[in-house]
C-alpha atoms as a PDB file:
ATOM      1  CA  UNK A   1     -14.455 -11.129  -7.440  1.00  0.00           C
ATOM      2  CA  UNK A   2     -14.052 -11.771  -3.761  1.00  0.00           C
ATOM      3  CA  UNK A   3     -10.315 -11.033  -3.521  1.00  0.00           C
ATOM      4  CA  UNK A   4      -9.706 -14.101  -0.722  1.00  0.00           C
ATOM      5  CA  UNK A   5      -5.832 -13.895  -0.396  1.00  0.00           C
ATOM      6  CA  UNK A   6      -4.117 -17.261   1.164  1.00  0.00           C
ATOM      7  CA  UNK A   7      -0.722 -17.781   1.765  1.00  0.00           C
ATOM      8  CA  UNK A   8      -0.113 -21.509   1.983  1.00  0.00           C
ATOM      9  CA  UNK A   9       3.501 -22.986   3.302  1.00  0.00           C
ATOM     10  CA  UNK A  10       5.612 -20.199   2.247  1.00  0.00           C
ATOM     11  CA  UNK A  11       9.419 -20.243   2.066  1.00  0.00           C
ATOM     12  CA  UNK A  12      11.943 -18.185   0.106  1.00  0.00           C
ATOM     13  CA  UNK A  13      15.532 -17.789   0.999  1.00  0.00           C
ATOM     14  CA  UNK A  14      18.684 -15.662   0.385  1.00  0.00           C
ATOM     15  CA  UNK A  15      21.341 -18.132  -0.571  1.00  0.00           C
ATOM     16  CA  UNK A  16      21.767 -19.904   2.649  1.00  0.00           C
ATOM     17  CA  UNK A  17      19.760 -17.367   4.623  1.00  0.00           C
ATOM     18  CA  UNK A  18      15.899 -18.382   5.327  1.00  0.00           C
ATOM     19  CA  UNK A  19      14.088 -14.951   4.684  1.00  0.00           C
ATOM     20  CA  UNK A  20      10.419 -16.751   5.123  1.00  0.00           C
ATOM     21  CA  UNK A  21       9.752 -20.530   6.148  1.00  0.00           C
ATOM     22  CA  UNK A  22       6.499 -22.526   6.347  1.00  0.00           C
ATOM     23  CA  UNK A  23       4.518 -18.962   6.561  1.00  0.00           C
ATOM     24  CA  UNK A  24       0.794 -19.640   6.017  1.00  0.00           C
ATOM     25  CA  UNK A  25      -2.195 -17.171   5.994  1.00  0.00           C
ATOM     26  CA  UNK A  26      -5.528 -16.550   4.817  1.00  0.00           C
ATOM     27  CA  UNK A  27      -7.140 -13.111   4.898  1.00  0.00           C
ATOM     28  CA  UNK A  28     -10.521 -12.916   4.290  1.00  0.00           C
ATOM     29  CA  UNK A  29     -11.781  -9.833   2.250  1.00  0.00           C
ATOM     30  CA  UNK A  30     -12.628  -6.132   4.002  1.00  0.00           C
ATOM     31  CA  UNK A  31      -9.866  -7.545   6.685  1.00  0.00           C
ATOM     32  CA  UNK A  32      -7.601  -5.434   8.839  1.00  0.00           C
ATOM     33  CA  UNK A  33      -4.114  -7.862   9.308  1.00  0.00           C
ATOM     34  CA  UNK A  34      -1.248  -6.779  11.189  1.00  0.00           C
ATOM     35  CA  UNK A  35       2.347  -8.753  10.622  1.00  0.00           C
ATOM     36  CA  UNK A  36       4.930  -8.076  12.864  1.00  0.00           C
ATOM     37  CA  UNK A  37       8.353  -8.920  13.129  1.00  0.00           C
ATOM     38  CA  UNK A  38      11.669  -7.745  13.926  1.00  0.00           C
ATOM     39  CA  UNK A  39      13.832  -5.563  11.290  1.00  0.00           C
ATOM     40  CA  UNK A  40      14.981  -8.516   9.015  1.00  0.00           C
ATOM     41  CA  UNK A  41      12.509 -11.527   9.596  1.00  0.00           C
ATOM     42  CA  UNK A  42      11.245 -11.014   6.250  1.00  0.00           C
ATOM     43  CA  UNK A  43       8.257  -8.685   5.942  1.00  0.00           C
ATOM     44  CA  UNK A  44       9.107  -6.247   3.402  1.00  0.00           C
ATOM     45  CA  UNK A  45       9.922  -9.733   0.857  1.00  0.00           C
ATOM     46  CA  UNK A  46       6.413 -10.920   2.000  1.00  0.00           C
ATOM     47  CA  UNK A  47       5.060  -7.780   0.702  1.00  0.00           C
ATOM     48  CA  UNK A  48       7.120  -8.345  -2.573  1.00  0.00           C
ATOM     49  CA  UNK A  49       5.299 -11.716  -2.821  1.00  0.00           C
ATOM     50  CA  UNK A  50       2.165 -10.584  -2.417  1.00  0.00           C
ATOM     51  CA  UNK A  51       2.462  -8.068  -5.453  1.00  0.00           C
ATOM     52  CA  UNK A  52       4.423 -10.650  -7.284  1.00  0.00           C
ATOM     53  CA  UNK A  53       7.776  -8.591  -7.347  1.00  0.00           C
ATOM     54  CA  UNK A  54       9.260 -12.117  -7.169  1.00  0.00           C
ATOM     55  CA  UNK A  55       7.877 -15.598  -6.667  1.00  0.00           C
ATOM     56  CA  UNK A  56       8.118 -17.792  -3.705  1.00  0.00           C
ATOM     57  CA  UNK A  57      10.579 -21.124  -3.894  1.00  0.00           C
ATOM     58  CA  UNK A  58       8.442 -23.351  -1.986  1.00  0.00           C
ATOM     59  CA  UNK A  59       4.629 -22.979  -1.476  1.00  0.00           C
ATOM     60  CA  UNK A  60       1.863 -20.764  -2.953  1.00  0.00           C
ATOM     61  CA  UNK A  61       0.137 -17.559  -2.635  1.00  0.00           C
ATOM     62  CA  UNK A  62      -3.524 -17.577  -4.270  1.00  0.00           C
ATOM     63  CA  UNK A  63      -5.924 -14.976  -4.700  1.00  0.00           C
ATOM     64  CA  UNK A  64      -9.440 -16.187  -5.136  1.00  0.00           C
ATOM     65  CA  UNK A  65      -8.215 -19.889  -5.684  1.00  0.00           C
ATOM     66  CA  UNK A  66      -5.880 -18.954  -8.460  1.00  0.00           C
ATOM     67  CA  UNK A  67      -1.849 -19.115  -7.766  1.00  0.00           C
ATOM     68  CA  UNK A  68      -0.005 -15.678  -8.486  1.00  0.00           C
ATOM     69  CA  UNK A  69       2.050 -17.241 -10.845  1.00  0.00           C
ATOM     70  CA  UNK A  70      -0.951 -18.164 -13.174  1.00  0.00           C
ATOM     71  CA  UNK A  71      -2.629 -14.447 -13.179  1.00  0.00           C
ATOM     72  CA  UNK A  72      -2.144 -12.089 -15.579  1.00  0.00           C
ATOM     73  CA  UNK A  73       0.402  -9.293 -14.631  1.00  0.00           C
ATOM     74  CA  UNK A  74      -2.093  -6.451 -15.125  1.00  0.00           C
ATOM     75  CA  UNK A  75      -5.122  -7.909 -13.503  1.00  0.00           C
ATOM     76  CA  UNK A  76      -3.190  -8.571 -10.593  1.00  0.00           C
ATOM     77  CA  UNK A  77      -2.001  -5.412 -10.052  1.00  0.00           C
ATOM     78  CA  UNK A  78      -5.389  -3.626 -10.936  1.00  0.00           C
ATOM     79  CA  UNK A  79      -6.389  -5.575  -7.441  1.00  0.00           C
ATOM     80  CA  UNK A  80      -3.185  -4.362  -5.668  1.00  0.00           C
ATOM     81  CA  UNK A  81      -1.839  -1.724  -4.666  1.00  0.00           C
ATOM     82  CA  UNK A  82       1.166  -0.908  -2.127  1.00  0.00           C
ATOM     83  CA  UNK A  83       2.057   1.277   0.012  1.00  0.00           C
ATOM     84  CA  UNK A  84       5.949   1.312   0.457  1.00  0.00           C
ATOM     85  CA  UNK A  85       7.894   2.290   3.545  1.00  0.00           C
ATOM     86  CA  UNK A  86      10.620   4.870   0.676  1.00  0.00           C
ATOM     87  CA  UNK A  87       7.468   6.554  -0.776  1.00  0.00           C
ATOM     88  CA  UNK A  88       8.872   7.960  -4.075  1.00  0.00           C
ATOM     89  CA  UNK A  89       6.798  10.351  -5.735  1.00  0.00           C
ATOM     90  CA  UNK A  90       7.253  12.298  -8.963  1.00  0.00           C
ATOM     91  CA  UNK A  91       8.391  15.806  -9.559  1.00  0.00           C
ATOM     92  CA  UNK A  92       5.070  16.828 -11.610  1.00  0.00           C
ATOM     93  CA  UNK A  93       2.083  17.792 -10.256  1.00  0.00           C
ATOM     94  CA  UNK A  94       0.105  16.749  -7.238  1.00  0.00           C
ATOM     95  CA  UNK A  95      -2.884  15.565  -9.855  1.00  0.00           C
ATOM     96  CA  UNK A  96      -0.346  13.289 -11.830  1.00  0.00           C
ATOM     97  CA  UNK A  97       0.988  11.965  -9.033  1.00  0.00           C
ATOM     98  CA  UNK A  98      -1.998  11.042  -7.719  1.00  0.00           C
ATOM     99  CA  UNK A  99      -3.201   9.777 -11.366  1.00  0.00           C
ATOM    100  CA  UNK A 100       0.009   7.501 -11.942  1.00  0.00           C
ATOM    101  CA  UNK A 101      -0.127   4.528 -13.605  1.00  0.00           C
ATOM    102  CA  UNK A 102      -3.548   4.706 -14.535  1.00  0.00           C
ATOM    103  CA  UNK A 103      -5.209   6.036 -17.721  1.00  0.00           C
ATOM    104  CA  UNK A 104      -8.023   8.490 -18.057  1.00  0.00           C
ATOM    105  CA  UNK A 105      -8.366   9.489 -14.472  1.00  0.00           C
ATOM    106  CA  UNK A 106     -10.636  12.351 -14.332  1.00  0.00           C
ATOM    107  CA  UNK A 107     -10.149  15.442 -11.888  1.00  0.00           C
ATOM    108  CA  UNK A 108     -13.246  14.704 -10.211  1.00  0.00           C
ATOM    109  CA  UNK A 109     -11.606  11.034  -9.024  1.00  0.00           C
ATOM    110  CA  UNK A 110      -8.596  12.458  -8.256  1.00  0.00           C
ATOM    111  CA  UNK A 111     -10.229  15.342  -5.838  1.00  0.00           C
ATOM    112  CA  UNK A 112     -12.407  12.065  -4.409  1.00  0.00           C
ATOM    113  CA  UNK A 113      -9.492  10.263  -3.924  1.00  0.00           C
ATOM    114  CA  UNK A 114      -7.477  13.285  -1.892  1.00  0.00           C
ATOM    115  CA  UNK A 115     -10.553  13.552   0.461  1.00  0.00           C
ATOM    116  CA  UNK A 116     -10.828  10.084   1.430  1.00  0.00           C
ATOM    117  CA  UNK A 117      -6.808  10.474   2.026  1.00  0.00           C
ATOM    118  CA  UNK A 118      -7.215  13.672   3.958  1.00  0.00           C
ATOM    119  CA  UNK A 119      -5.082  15.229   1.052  1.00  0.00           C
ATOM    120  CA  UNK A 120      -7.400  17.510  -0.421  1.00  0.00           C
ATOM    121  CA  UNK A 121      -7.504  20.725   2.417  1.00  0.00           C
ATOM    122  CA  UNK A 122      -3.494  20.703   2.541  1.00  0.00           C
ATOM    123  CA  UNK A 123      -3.263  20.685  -1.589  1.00  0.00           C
ATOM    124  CA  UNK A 124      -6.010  23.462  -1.670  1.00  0.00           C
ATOM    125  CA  UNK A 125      -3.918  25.668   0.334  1.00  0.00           C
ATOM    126  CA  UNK A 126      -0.871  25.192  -1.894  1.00  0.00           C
ATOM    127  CA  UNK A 127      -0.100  27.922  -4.290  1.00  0.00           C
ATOM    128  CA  UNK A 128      -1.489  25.799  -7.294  1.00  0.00           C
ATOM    129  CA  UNK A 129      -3.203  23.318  -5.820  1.00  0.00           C
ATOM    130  CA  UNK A 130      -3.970  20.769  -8.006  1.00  0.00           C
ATOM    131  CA  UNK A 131      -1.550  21.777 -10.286  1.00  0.00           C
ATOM    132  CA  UNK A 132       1.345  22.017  -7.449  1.00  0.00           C
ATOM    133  CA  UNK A 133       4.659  20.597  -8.494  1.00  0.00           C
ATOM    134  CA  UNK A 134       5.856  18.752  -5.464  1.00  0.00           C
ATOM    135  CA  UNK A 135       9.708  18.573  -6.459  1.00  0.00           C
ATOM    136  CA  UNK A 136      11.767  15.381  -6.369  1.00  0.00           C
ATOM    137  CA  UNK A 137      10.613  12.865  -3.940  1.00  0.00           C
ATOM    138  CA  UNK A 138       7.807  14.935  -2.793  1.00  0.00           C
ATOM    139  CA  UNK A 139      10.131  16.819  -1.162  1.00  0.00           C
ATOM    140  CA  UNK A 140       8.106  20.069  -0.890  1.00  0.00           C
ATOM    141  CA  UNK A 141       5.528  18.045   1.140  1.00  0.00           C
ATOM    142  CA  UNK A 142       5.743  16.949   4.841  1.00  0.00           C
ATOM    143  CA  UNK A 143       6.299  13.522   5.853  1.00  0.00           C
ATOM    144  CA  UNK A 144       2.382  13.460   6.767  1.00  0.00           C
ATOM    145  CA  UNK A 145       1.556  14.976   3.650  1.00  0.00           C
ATOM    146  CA  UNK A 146       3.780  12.235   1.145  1.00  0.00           C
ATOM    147  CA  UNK A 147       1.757   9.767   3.175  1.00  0.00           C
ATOM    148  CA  UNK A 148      -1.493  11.035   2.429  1.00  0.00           C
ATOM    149  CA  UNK A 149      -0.912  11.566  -1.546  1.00  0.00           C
ATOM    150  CA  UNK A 150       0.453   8.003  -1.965  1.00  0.00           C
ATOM    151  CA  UNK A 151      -2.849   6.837  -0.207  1.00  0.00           C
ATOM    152  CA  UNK A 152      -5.029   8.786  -2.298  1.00  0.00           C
ATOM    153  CA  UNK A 153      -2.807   7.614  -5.670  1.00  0.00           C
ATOM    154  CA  UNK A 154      -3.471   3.792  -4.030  1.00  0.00           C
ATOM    155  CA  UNK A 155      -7.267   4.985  -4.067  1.00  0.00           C
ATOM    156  CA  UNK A 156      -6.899   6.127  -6.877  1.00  0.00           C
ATOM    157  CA  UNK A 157      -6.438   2.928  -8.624  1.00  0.00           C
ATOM    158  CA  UNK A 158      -9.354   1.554  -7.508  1.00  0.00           C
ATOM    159  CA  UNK A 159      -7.943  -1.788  -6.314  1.00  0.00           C
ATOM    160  CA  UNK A 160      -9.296  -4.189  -3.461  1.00  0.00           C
ATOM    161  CA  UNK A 161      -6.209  -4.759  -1.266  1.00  0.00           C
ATOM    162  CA  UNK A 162      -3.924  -2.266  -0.261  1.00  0.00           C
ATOM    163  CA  UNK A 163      -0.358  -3.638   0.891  1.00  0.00           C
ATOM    164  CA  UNK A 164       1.622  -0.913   3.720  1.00  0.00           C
ATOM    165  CA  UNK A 165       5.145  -1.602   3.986  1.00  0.00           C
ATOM    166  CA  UNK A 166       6.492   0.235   7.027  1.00  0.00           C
ATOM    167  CA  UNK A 167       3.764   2.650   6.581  1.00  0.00           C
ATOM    168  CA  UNK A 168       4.336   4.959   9.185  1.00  0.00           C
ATOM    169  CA  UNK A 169       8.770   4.269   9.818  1.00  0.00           C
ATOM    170  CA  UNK A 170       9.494   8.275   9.245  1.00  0.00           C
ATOM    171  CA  UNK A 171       6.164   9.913  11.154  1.00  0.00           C
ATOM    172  CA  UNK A 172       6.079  11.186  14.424  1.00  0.00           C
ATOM    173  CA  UNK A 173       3.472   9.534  16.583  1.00  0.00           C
ATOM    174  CA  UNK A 174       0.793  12.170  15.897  1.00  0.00           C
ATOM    175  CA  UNK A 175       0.718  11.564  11.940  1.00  0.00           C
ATOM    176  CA  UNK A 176       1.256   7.763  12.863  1.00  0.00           C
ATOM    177  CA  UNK A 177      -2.183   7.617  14.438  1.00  0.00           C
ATOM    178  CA  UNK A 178      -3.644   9.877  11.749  1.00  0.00           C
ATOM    179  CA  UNK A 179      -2.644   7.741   9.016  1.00  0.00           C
ATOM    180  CA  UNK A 180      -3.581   4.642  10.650  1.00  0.00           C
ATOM    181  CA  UNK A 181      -7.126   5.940  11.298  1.00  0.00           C
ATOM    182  CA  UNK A 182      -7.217   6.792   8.166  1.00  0.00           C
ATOM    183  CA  UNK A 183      -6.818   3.269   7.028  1.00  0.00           C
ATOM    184  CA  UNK A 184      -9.653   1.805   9.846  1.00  0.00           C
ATOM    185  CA  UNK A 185     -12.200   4.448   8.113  1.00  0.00           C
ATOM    186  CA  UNK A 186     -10.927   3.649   4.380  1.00  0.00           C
ATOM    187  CA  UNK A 187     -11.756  -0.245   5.509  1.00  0.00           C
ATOM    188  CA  UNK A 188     -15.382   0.860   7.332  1.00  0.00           C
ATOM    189  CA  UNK A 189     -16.255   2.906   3.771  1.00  0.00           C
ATOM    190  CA  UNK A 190     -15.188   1.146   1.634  1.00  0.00           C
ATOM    191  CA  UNK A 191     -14.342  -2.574   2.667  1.00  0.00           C
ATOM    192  CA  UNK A 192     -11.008  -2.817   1.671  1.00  0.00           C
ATOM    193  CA  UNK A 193      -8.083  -5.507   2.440  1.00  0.00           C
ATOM    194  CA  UNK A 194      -5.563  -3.628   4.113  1.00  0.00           C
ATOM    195  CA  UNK A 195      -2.458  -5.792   5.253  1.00  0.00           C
ATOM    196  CA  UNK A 196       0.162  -3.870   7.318  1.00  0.00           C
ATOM    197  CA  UNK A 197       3.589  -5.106   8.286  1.00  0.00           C
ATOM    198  CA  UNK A 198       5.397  -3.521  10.767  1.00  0.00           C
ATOM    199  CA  UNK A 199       8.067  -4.215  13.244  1.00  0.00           C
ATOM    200  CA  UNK A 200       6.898  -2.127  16.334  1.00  0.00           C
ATOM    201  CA  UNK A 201       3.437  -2.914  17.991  1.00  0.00           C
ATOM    202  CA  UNK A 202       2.656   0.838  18.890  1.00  0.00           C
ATOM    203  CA  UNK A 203       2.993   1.595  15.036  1.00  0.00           C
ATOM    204  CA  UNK A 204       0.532  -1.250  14.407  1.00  0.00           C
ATOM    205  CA  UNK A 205      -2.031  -0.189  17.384  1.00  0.00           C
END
């Protein structure tokens, strides 16, 4: 499966307010796109679209030829994963968290997965590693450190194309760059579709 995603002649609106209008796109796979736009202008509902949160009012979004609308739920979102600007994580463990939503994840992915997301050295020096409970939210982890579990729970999951919402909103600028080189070297590795939406161009650099 090549995992070509094209956006053809979007539009959705908010009652009388135009969220997205005539928006067309394709993105090739193992691509790096940036979409910018101010707060409002209607990248976070792109993202939405994209995972099929909701569906579009005019146009189409297909993903190797086929329309969104016509794939199964669960295939879909076994080539998708996203990234969202309000990471919530679980309070359980750092392994389950990093396991969610998929069955029969073995602790040998899961450690994989941390080391690609730079996780694995930080969790280590935890009290129970692994094992950690991270509290509500993640809140007993660092901005830096929610950011790098969610990527290795996206890794986790195996999927093609990884969606960022906002990625980097609550990071100072050092963890913005370390997360965002993080995602250059998960796309050298591994070839992955990473689309990024942002509304500031230094975040997107």
């Amino acid at each position: 499966m090549e995992n070509i995603l094209k956006i053809e002649n979007l539009h959705i609106n908010y009652g009388s307010v135009k969220a997205l209008k005539g928006i067309s796109l394709e993105i090739n796979p193992g691509e790096i796109v940036t979409v910018l736009g101010a707060n409002g202008a209607g990248k976070s509902t792109l993202v939405k679209l994209l995972c099929r949160i909701y569906d579009p009012q005019k146009g189409e979004i297909l993903v190797d030829g086929v329309n969104l609308k016509n794939w199964n739920l669960d295939a879909l979102r076994s080539q998708i994963s996203i990234i969202e600007q309000d990471i919530f994580l679980f309070s359980r463990s750092v392994a389950d968290n990093i396991a969610f939503g998929k069955q029969n994840v073995s602790q040998k992915n899961i450690e994989e997965a941390a080391k690609v997301a730079n996780a694995h050295d930080f969790i280590l020096e935890s009290e129970n590693q692994y094992d950690t409970n991270i509290g509500d939210g993640g809140c007993k982890l660092s901005g830096g450190q929610r950011q790098r579990v969610w990527i290795a729970m996206a890794l986790a999951q195996q999927t093609d194309i990884l969606l960022l919402d906002e990625p980097t909103t609550y990071l100072d600028l050092s963890h913005q760059i370390e997360v965002l080189e993080l995602l250059k070297e998960l796309n050298r590795k591994f070839g992955k579709t990473i689309v990024i939406v942002h509304h500031e161009l230094n975040q997107a650099a």
